[in-house]
Protein backbone atom coordinates (compact mmCIF):
# COMPACT_ATOMS: atom_id res chain seq x y z
CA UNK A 1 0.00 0.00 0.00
CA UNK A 2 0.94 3.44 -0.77
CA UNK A 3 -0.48 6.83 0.14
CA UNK A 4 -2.59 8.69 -2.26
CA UNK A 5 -3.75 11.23 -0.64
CA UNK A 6 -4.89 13.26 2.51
CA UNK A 7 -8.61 14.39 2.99
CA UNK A 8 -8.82 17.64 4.40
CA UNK A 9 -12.32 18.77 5.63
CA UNK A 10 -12.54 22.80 4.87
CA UNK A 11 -16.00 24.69 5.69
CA UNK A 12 -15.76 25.66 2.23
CA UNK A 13 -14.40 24.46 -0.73
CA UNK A 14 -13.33 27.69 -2.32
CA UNK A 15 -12.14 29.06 0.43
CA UNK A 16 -9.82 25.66 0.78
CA UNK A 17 -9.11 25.79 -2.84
CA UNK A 18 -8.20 29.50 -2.48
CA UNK A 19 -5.60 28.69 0.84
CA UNK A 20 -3.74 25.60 -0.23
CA UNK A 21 -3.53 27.67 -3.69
CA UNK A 22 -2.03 30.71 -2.36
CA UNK A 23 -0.16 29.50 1.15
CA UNK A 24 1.47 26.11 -0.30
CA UNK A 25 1.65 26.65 -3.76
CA UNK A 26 -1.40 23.77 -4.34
CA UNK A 27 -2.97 23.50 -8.01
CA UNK A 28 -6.33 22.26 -7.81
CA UNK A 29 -6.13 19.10 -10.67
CA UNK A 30 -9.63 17.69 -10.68
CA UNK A 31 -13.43 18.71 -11.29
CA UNK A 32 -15.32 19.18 -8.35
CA UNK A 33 -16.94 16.21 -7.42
CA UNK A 34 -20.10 15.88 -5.33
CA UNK A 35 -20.06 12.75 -3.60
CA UNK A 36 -23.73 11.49 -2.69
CA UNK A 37 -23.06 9.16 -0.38
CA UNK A 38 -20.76 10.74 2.00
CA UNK A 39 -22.47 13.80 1.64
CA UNK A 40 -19.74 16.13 0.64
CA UNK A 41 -17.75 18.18 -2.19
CA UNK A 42 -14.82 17.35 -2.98
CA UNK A 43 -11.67 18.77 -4.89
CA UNK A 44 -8.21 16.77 -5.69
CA UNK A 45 -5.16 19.75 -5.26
CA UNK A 46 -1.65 18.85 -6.21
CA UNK A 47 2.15 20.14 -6.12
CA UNK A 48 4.88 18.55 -8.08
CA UNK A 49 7.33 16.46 -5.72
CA UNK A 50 4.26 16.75 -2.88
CA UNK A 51 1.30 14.33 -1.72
CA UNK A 52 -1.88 14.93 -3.28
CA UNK A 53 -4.63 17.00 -1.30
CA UNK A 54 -8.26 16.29 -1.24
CA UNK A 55 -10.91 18.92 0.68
CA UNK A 56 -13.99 17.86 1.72
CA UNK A 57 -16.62 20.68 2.36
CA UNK A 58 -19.69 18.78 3.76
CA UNK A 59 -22.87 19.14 2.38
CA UNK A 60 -25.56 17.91 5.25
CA UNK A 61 -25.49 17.84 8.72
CA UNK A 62 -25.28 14.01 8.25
CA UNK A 63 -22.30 14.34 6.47
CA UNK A 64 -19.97 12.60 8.39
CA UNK A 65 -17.54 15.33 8.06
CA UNK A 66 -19.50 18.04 9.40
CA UNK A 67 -18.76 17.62 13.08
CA UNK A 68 -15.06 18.61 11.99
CA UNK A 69 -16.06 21.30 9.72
CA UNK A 70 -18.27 22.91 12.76
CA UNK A 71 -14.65 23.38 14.75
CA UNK A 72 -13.03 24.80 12.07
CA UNK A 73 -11.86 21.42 10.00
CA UNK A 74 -8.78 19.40 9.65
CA UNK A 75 -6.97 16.24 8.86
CA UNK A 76 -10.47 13.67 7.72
CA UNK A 77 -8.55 10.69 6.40
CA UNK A 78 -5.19 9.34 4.68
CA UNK A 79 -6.14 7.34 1.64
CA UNK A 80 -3.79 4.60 0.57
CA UNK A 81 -3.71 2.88 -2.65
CA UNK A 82 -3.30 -1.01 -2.69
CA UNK A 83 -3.95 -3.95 -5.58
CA UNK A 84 -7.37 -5.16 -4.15
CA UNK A 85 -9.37 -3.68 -1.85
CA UNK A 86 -11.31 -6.99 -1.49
CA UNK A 87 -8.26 -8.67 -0.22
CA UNK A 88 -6.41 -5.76 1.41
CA UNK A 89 -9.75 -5.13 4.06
CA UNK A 90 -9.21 -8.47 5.60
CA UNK A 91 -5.77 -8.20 5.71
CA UNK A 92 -5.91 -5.00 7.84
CA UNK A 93 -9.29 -6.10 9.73
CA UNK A 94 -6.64 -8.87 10.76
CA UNK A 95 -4.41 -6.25 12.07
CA UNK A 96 -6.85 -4.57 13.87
CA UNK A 97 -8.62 -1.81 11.83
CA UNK A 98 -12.16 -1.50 12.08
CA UNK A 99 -14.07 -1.68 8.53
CA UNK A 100 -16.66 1.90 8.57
CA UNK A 101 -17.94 1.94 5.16
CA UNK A 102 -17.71 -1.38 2.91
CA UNK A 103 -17.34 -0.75 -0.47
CA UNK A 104 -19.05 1.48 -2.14
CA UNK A 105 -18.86 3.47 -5.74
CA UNK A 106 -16.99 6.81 -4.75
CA UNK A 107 -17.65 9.59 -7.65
CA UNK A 108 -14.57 11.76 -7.07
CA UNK A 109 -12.82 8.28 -8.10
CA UNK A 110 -14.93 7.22 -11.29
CA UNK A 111 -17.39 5.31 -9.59
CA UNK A 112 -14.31 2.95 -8.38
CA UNK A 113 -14.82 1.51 -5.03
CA UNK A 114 -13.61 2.92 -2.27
CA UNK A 115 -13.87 1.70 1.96
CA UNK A 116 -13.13 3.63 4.75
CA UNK A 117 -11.39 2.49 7.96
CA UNK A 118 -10.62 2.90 11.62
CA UNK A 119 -7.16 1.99 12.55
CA UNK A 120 -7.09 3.48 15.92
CA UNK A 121 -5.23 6.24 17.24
CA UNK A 122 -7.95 8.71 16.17
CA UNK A 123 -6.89 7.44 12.88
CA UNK A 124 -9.47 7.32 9.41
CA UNK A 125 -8.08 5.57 6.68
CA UNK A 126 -9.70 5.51 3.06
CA UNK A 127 -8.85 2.87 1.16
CA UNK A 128 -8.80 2.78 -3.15
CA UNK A 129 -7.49 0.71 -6.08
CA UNK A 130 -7.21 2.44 -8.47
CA UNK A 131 -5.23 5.89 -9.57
CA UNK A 132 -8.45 7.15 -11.47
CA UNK A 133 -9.88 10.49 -10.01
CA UNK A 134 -12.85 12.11 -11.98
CA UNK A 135 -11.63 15.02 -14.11
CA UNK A 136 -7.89 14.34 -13.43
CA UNK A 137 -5.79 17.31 -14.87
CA UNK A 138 -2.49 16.42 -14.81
CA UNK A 139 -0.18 19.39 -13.62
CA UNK A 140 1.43 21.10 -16.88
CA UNK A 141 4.92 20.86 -17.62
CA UNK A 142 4.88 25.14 -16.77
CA UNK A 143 3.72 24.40 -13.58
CA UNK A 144 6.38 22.01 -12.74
CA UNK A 145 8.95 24.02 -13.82
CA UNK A 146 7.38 27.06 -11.58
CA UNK A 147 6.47 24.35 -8.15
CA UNK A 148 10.26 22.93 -8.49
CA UNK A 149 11.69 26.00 -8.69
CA UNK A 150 14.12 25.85 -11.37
């Protein structure tokens, strides 16, 4: 497994776009994606040489991100990439993690499946197969050249 990203819940999603664009240098590289299920908007932002960002602005009350939005939001989840989620939930059920949401289509990923788990230590972990994120723009060969520096 790999990382693939960090999920960031922001109160909004501009503003969130607007501060990882201006503070750290962020490009946002994807559409904005509402996710149904999870009850939230989402927006992939990335930085060449740097982990990928995702911000979550909840949508509902329900949204499970909204208690964390209400004081201000934070770190939501890491998200690591493996071969199979069907055999890599077992695998770290084994070890301990806690399974929250089975499988499930996620749209900011396609309509892939995605799972979320617990893995203690206050700890959310989303879990993917798959590199596809909907409306994927991959960071221009200027914007390289102006992250890196040279």
């Amino acid at each position: 497994m790999v990382i693939d990203h960090i999920g960031i819940v922001v109160r909004s999603l501009e503003a969130g776009i607007q501060q990882w664009t201006t503070m750290f240098d962020y490009h946002l590289c994807s559409d904005i994606v509402v996710n149904t299920r999870q009850k939230v908007r989402v927006a992939f932002l990335a930085k060449r040489e740097s982990l990928t960002i995702k911000l979550l602005e909840p949508l509902d009350p329900s949204s499970a991100a909204s208690t964390l939005a209400a004081k201000g939001g934070g770190l939501h989840h890491i998200c690591f990439r493996c071969g199979d989620l069907k055999t890599e939930i077992p695998l770290l059920k084994e070890k301990g993690a806690r399974l929250l949401v089975a499988p499930q289509p996620g749209e900011a990923f396609n309509n892939r499946d995605i799972a979320f788990l617990f893995a203690g230590s206050n700890l959310n972990i989303e879990l993917i197969d798959t590199t596809d994120k909907a409306g994927w723009i991959p960071l221009s060969e200027e914007l390289q050249v102006l992250n890196h520096g040279s």
